[in-house]
Protein backbone atom coordinates (compact mmCIF):
# COMPACT_ATOMS: atom_id res chain seq x y z
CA UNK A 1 0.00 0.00 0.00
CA UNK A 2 1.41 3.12 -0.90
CA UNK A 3 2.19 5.75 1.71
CA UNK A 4 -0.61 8.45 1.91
CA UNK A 5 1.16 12.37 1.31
CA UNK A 6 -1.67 14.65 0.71
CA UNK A 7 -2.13 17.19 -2.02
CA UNK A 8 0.88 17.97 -3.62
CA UNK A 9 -0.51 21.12 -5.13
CA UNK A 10 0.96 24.05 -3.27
CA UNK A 11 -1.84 26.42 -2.98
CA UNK A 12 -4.28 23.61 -1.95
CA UNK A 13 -1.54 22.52 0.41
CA UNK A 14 -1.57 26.21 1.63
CA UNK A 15 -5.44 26.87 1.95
CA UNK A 16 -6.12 23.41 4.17
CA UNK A 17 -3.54 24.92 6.68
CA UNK A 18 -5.20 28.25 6.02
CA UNK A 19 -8.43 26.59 6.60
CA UNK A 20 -6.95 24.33 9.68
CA UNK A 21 -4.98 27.63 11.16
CA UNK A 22 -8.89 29.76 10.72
CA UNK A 23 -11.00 26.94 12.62
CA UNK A 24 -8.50 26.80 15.41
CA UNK A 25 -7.97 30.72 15.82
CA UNK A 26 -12.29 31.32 15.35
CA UNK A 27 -13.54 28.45 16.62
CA UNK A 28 -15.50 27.60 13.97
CA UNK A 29 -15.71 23.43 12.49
CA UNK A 30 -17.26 24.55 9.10
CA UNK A 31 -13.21 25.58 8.00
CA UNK A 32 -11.82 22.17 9.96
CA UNK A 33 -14.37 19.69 7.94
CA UNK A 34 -13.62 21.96 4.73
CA UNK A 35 -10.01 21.19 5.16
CA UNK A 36 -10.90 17.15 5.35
CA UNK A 37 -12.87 17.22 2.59
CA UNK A 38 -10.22 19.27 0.33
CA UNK A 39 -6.88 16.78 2.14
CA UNK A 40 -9.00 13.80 0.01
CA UNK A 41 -7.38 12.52 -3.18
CA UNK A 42 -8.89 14.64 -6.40
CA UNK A 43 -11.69 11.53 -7.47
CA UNK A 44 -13.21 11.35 -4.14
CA UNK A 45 -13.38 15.68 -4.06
CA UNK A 46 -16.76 16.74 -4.91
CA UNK A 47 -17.97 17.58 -7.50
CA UNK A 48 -21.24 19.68 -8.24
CA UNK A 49 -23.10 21.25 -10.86
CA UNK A 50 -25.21 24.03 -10.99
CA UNK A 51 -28.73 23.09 -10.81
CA UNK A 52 -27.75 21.24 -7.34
CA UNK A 53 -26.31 24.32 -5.92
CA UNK A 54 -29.59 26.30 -7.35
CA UNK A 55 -31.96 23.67 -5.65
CA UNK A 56 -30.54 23.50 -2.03
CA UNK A 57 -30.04 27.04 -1.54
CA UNK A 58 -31.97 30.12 -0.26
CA UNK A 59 -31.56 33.87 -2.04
CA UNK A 60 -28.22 35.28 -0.49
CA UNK A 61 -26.68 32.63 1.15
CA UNK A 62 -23.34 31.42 0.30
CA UNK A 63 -22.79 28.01 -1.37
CA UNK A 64 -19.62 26.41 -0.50
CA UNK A 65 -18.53 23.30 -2.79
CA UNK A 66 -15.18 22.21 -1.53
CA UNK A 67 -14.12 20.65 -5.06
CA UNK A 68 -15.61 21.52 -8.50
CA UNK A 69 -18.25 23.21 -9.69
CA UNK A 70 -19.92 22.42 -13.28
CA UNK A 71 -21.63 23.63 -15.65
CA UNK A 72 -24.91 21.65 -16.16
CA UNK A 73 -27.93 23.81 -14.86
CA UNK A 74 -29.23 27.30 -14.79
CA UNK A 75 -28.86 29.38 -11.51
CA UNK A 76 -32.03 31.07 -10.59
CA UNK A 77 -31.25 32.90 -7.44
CA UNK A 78 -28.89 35.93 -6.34
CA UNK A 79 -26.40 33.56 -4.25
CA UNK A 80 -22.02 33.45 -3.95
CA UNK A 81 -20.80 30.31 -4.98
CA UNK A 82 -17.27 29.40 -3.38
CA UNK A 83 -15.36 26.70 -4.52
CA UNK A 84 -11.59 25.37 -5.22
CA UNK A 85 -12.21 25.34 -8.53
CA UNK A 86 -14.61 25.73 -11.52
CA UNK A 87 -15.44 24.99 -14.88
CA UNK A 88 -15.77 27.80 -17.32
CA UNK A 89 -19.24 27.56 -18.11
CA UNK A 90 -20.01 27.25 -14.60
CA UNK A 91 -18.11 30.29 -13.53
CA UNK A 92 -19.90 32.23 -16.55
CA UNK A 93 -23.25 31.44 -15.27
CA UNK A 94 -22.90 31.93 -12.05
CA UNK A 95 -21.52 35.38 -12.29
CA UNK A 96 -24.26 36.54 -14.52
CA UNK A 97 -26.74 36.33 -12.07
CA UNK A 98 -24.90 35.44 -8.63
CA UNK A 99 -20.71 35.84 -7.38
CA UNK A 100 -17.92 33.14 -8.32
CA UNK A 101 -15.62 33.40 -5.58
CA UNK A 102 -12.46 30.94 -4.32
CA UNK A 103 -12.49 29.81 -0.90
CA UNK A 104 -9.64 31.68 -0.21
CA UNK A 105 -11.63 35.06 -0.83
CA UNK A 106 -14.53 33.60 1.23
CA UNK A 107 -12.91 32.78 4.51
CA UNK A 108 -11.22 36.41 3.74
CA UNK A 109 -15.02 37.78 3.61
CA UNK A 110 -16.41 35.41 6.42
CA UNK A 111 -13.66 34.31 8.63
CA UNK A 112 -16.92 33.00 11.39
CA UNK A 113 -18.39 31.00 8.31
CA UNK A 114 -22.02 32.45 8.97
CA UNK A 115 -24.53 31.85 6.41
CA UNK A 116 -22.45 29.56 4.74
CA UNK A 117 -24.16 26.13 3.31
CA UNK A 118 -21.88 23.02 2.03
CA UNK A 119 -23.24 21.32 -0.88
CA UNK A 120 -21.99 18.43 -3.15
């Protein structure tokens, strides 16, 4: 069995301690299980398109996929979207009615995580 090292990207590798360093310092467990779910190899990181994030979310809340974000779907609500990555139709759509941000901006925005939902 080969000997687990985590993601060997360097700015994921840099927003889980980020995210680890924020829970800690807040006290907040939405940034600690955001962390988990981002330390997971790339096929078991979510992934979620559009018309999910459109279904189980209210008008301005945040949406927070901690993986991918695709395009399939129509966005029908003003909401931010933040996610560790997207796909470029995704991030079109979603900015012409809601906000595409990173998770890095987000826990800039809301370092107590209020209002924040986790979907995917």
């Amino acid at each position: 069995m080969a000997k687990r090292t985590g993601p060997t990207n360097k700015n994921l590798s840099n927003l889980i301690s980020e995210l680890k360093e924020l829970s800690i310092k807040e006290k907040v467990n939405v940034w600690k299980r955001i962390a988990n779910d981002l330390s997971k190899p790339t096929r078991q990181r979510r992934k979620t398109n559009i018309y999910k994030i459109n279904k189980y979310t209210k008008e301005d809340e945040i949406a927070l996929v901690p993986g991918k974000v695709l395009g399939l779907g129509e966005l029908s609500k003003k909401i931010t979207v933040a996610a560790f990555q997207y796909s470029d139709v995704a991030k079109e759509k979603i900015n012409k009615i809601g906000k595409a941000i990173t998770i890095k901006e987000l826990i800039k925005q809301n370092p107590k995580g209020k209002k924040v939902r986790i979907i995917g």
